[in-house]
PDB file of N, CA and C in Angstrom:
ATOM      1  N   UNK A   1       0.845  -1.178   0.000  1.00  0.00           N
ATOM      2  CA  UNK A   1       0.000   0.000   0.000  1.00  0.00           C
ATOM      3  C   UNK A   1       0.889   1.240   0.000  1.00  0.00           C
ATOM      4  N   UNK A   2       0.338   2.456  -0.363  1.00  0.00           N
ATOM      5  CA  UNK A   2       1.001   3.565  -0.825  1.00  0.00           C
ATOM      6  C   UNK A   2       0.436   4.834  -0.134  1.00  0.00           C
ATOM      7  N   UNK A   3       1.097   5.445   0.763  1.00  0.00           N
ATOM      8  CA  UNK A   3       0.396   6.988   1.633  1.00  0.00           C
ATOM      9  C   UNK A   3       1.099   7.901   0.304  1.00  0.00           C
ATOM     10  N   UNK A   4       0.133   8.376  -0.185  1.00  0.00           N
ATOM     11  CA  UNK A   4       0.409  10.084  -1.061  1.00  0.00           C
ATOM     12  C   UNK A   4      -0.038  11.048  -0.278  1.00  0.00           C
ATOM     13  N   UNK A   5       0.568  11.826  -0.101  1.00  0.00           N
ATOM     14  CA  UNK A   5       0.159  13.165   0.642  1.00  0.00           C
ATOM     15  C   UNK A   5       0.687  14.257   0.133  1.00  0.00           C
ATOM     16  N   UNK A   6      -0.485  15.315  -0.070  1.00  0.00           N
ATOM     17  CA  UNK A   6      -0.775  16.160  -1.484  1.00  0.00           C
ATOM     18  C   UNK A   6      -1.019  17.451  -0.737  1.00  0.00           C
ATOM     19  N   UNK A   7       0.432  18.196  -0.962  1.00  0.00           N
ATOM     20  CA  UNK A   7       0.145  19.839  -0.826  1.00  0.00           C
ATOM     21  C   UNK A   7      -0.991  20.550  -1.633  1.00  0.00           C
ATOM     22  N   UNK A   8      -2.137  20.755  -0.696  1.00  0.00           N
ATOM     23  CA  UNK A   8      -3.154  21.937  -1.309  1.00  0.00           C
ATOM     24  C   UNK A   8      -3.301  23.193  -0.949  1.00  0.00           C
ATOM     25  N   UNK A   9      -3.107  24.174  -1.995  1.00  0.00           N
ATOM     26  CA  UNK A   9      -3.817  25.298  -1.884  1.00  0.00           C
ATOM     27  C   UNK A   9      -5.016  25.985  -2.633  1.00  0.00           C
ATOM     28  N   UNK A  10      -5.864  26.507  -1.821  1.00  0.00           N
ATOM     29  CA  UNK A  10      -6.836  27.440  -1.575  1.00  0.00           C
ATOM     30  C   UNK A  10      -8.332  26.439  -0.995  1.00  0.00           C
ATOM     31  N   UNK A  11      -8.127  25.642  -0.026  1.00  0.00           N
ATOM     32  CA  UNK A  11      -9.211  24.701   0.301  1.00  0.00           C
ATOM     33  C   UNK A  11      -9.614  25.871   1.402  1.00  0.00           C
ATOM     34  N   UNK A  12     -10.981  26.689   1.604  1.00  0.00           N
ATOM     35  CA  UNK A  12     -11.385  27.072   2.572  1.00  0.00           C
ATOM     36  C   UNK A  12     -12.595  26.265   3.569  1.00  0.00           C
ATOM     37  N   UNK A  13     -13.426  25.529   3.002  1.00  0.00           N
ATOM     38  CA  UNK A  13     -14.101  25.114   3.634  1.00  0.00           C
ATOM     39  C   UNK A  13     -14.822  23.334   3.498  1.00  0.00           C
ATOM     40  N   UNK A  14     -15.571  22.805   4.239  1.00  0.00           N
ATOM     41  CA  UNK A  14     -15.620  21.677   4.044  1.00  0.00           C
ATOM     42  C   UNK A  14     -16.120  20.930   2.780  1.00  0.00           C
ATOM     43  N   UNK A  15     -16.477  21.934   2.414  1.00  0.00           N
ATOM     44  CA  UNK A  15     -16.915  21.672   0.504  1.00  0.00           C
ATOM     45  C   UNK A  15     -15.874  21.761  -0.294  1.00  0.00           C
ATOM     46  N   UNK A  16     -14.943  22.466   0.298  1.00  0.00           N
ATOM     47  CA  UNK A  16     -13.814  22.347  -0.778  1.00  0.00           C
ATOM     48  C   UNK A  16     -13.066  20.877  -0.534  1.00  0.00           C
ATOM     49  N   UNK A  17     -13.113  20.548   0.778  1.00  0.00           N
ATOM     50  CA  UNK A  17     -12.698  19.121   1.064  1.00  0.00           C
ATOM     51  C   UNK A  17     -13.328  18.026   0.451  1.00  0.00           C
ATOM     52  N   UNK A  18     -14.580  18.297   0.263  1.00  0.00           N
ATOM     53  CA  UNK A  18     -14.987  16.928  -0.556  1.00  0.00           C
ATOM     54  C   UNK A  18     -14.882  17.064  -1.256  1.00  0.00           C
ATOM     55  N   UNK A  19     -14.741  18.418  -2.720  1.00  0.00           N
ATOM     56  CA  UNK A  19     -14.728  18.473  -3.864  1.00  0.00           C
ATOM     57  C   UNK A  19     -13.753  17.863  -4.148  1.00  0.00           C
ATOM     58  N   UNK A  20     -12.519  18.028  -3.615  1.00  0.00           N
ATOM     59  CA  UNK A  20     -11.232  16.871  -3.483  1.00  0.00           C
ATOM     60  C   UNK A  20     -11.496  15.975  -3.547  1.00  0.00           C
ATOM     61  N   UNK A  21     -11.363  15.325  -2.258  1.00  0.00           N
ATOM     62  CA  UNK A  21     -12.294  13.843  -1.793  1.00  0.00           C
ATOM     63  C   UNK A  21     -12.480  13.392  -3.484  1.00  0.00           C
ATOM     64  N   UNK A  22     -13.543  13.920  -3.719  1.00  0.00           N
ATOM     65  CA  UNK A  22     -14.520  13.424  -5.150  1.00  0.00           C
ATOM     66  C   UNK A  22     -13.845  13.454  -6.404  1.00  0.00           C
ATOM     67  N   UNK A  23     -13.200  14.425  -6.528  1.00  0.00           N
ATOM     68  CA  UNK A  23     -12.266  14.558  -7.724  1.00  0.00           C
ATOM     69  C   UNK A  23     -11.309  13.368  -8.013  1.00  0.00           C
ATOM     70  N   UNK A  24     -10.829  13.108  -6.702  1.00  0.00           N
ATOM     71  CA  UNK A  24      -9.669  11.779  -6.673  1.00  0.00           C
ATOM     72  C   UNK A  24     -10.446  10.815  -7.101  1.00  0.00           C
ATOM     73  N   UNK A  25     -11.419  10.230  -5.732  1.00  0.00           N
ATOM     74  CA  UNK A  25     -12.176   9.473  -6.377  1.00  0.00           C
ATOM     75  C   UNK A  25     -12.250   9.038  -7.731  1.00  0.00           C
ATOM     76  N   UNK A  26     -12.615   9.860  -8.373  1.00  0.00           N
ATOM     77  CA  UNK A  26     -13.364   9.897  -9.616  1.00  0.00           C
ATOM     78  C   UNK A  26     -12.285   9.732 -10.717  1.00  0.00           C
ATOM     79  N   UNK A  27     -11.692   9.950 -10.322  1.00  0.00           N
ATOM     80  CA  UNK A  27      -9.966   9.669 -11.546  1.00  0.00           C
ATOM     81  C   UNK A  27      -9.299   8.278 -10.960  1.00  0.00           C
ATOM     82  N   UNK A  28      -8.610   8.465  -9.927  1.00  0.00           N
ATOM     83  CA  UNK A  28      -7.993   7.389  -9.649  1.00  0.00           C
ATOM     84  C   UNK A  28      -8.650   6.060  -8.794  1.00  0.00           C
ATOM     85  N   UNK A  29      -8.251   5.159  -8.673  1.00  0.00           N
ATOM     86  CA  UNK A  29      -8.383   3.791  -7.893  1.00  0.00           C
ATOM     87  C   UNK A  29      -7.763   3.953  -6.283  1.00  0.00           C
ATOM     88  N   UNK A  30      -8.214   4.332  -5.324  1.00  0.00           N
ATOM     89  CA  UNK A  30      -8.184   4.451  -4.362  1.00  0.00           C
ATOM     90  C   UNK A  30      -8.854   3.939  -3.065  1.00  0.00           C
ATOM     91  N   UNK A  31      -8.200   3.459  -2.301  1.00  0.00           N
ATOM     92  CA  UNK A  31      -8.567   2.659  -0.732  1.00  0.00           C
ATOM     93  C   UNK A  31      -8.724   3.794   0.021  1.00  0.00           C
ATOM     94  N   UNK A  32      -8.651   4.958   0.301  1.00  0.00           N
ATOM     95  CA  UNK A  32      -8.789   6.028   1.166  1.00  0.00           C
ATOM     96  C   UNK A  32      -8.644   7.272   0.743  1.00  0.00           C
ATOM     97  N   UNK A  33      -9.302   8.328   0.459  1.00  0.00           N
ATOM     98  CA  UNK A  33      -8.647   9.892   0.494  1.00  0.00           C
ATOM     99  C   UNK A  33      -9.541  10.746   1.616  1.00  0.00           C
ATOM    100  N   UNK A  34      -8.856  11.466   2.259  1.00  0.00           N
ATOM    101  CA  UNK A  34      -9.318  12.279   2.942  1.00  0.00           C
ATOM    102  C   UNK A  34      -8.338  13.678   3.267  1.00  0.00           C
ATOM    103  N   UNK A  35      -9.057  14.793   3.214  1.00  0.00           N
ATOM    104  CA  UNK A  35      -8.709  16.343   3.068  1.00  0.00           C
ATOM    105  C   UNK A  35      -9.154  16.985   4.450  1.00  0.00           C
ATOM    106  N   UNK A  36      -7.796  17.764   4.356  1.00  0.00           N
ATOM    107  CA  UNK A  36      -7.769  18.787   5.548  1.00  0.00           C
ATOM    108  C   UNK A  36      -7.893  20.513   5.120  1.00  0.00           C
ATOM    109  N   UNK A  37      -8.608  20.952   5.187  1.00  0.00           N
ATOM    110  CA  UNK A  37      -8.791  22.634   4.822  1.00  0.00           C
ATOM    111  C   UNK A  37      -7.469  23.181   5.820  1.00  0.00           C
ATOM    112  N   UNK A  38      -7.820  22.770   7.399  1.00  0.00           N
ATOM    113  CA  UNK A  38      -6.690  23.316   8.250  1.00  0.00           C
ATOM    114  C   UNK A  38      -5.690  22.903   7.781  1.00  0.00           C
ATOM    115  N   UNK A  39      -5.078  21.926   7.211  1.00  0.00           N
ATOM    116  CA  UNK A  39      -3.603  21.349   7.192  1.00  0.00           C
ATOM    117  C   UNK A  39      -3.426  21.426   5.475  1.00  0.00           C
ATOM    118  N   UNK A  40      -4.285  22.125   5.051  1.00  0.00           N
ATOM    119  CA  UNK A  40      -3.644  22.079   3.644  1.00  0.00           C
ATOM    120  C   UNK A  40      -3.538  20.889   2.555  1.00  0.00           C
ATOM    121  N   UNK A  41      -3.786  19.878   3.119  1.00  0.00           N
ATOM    122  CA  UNK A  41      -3.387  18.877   2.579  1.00  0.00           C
ATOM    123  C   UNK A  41      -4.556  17.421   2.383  1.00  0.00           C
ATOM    124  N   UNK A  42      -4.284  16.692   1.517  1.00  0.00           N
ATOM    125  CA  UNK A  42      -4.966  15.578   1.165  1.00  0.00           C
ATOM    126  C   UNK A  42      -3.888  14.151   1.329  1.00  0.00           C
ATOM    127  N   UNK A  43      -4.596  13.033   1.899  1.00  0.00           N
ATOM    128  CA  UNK A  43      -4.139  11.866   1.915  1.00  0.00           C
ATOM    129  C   UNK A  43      -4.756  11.247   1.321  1.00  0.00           C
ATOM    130  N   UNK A  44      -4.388  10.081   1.021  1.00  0.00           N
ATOM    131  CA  UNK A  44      -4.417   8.979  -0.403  1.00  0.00           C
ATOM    132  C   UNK A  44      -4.054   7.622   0.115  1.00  0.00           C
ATOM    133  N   UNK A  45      -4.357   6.744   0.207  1.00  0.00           N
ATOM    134  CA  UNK A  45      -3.777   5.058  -0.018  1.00  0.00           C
ATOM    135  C   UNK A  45      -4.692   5.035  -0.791  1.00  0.00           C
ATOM    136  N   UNK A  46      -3.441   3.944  -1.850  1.00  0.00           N
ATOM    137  CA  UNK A  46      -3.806   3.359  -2.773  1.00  0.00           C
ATOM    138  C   UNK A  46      -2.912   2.346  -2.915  1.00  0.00           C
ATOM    139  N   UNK A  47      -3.274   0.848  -3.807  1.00  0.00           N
ATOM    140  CA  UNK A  47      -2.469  -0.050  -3.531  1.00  0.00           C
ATOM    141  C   UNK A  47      -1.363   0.207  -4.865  1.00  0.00           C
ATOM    142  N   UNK A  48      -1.554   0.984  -6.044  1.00  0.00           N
ATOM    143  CA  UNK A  48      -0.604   1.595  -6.805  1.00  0.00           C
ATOM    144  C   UNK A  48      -0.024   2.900  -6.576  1.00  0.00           C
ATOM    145  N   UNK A  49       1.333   3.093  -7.341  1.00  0.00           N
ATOM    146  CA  UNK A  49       1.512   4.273  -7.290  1.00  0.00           C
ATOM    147  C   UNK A  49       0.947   5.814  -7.854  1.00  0.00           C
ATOM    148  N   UNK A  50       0.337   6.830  -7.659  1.00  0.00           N
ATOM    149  CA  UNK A  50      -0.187   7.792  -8.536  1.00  0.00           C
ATOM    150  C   UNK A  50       0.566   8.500  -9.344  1.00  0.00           C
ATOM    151  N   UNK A  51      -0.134   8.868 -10.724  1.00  0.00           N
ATOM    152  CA  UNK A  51       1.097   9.456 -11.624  1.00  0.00           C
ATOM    153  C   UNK A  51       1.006  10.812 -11.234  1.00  0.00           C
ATOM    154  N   UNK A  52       2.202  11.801 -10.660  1.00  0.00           N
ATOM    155  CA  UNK A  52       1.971  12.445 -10.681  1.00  0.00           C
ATOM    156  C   UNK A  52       1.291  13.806 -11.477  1.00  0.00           C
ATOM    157  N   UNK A  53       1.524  13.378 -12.455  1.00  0.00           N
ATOM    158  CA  UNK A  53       1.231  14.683 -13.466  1.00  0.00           C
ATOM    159  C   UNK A  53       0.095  14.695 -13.635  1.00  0.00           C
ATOM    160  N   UNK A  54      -1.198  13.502 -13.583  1.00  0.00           N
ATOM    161  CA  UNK A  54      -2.222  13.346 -13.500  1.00  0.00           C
ATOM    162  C   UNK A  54      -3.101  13.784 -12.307  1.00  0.00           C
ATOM    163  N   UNK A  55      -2.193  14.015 -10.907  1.00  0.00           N
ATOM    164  CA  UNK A  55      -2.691  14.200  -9.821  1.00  0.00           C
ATOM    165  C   UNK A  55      -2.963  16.118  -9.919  1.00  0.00           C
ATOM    166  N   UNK A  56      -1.521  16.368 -10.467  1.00  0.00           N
ATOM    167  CA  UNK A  56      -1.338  17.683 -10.514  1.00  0.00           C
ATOM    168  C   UNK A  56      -2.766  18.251 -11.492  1.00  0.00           C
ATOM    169  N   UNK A  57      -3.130  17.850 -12.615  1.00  0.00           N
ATOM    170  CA  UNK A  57      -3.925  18.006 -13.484  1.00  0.00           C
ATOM    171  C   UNK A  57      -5.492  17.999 -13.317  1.00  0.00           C
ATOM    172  N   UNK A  58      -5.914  16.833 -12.298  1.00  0.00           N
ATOM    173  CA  UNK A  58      -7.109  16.967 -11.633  1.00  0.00           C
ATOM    174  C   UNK A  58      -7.441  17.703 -10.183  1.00  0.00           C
ATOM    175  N   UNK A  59      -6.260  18.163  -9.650  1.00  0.00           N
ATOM    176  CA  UNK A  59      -6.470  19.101  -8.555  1.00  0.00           C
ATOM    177  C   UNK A  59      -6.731  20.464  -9.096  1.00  0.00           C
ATOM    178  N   UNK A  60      -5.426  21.138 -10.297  1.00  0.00           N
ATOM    179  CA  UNK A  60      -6.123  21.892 -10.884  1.00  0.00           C
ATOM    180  C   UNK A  60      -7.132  22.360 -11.701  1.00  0.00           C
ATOM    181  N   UNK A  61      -7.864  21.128 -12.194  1.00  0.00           N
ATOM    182  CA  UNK A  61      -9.037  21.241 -12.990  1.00  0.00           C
ATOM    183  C   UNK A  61     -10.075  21.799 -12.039  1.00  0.00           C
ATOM    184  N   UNK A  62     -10.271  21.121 -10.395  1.00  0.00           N
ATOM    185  CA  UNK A  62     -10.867  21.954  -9.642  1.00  0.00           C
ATOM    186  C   UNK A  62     -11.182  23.267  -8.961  1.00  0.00           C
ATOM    187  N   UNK A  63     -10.368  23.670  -9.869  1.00  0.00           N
ATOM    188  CA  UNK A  63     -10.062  25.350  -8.887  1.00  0.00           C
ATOM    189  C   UNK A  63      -8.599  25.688  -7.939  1.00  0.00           C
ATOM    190  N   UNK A  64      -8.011  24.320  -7.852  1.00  0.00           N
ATOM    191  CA  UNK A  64      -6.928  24.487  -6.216  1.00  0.00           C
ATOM    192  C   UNK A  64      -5.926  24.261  -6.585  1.00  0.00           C
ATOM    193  N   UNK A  65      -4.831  24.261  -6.008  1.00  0.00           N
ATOM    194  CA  UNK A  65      -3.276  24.363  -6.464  1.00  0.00           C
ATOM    195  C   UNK A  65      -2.590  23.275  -6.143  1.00  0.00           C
ATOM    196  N   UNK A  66      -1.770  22.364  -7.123  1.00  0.00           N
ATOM    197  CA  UNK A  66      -0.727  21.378  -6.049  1.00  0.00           C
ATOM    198  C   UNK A  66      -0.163  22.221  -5.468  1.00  0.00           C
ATOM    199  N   UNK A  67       0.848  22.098  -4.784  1.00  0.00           N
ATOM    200  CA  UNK A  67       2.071  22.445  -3.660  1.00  0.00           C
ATOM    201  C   UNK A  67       2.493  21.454  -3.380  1.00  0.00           C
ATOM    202  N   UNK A  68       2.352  20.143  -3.297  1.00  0.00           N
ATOM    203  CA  UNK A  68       3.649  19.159  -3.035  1.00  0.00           C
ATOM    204  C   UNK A  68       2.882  18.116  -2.889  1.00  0.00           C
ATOM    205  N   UNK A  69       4.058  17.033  -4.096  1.00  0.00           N
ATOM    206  CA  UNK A  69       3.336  15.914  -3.502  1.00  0.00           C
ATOM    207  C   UNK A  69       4.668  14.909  -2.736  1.00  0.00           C
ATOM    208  N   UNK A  70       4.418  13.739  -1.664  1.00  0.00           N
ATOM    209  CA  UNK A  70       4.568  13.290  -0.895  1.00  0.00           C
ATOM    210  C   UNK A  70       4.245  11.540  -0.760  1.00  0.00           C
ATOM    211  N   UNK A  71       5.287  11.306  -1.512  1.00  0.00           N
ATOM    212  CA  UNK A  71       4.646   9.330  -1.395  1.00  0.00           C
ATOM    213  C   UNK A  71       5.998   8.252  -0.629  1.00  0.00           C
ATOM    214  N   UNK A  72       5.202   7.615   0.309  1.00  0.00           N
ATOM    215  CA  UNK A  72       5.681   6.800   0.778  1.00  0.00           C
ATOM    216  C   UNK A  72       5.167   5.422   1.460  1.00  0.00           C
ATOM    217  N   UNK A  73       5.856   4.675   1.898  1.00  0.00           N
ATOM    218  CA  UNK A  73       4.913   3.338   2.046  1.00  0.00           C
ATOM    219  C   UNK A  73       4.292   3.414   3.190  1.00  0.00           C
ATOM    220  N   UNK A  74       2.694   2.723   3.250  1.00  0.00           N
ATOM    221  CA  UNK A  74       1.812   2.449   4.212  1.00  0.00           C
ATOM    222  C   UNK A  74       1.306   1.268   4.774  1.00  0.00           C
ATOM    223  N   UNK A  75       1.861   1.557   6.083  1.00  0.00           N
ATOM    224  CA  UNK A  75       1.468  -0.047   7.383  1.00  0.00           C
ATOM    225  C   UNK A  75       0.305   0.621   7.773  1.00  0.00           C
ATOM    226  N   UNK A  76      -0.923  -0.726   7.921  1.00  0.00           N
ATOM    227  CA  UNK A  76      -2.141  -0.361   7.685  1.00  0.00           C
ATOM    228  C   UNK A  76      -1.639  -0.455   9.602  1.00  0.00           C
ATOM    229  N   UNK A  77      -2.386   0.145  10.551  1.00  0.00           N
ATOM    230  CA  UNK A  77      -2.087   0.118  11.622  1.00  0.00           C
ATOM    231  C   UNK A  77      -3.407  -0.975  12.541  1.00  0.00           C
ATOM    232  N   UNK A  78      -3.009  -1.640  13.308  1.00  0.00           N
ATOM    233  CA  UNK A  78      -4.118  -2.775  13.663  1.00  0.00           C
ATOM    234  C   UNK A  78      -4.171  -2.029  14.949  1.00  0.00           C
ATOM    235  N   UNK A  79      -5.439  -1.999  15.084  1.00  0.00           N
ATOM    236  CA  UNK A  79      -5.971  -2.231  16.736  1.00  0.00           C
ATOM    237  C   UNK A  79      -5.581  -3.302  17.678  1.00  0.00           C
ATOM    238  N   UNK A  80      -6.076  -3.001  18.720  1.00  0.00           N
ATOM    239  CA  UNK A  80      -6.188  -4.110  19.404  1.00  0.00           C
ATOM    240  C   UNK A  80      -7.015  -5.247  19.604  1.00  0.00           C
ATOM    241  N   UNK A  81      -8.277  -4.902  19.116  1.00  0.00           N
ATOM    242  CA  UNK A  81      -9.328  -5.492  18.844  1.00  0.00           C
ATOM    243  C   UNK A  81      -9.294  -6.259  16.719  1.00  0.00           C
ATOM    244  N   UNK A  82      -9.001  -4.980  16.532  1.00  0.00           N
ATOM    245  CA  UNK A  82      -8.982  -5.930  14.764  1.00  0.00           C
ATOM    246  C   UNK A  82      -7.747  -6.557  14.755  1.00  0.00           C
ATOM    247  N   UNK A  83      -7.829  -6.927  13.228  1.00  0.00           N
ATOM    248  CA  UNK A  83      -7.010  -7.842  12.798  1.00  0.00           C
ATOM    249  C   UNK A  83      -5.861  -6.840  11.249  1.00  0.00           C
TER     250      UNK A  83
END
């Protein structure tokens, strides 16, 4: 599995977070994305790698800016209770 974590700018509010959210969605094959307005930023697992230039291309199709992207490998973290 693969953590991408995606410098955004101009996310002000929680609509701009899902418009993200949805945008990824909707392009790539993804196990998780979720967006922070406070932190600027979007996370990603996915069990491939993302191309970047494609990432860059559908963030700006939305209105918002890359600023950095960020990939490295992801240990899914277990509870104590799961598996």
């Amino acid at each position: 599995m693969i953590k991408t974590t995606l410098g955004i700018e101009g996310m002000m509010c929680g609509m701009c977070e899902s418009h993200i959210n949805n945008a990824i969605r909707n392009n790539f094959k993804v196990k998780k994305v979720s967006s922070s307005k406070n932190k600027g930023q979007t996370e990603i697992i996915s069990e491939e790698l993302l191309d970047k230039n494609k990432l860059k291309e559908v963030i700006e199709e939305t209105g918002y800016t890359l600023t950095s992207v960020n990939v490295e490998e992801y240990k899914k973290k277990f509870s104590l209770f799961g598996r």
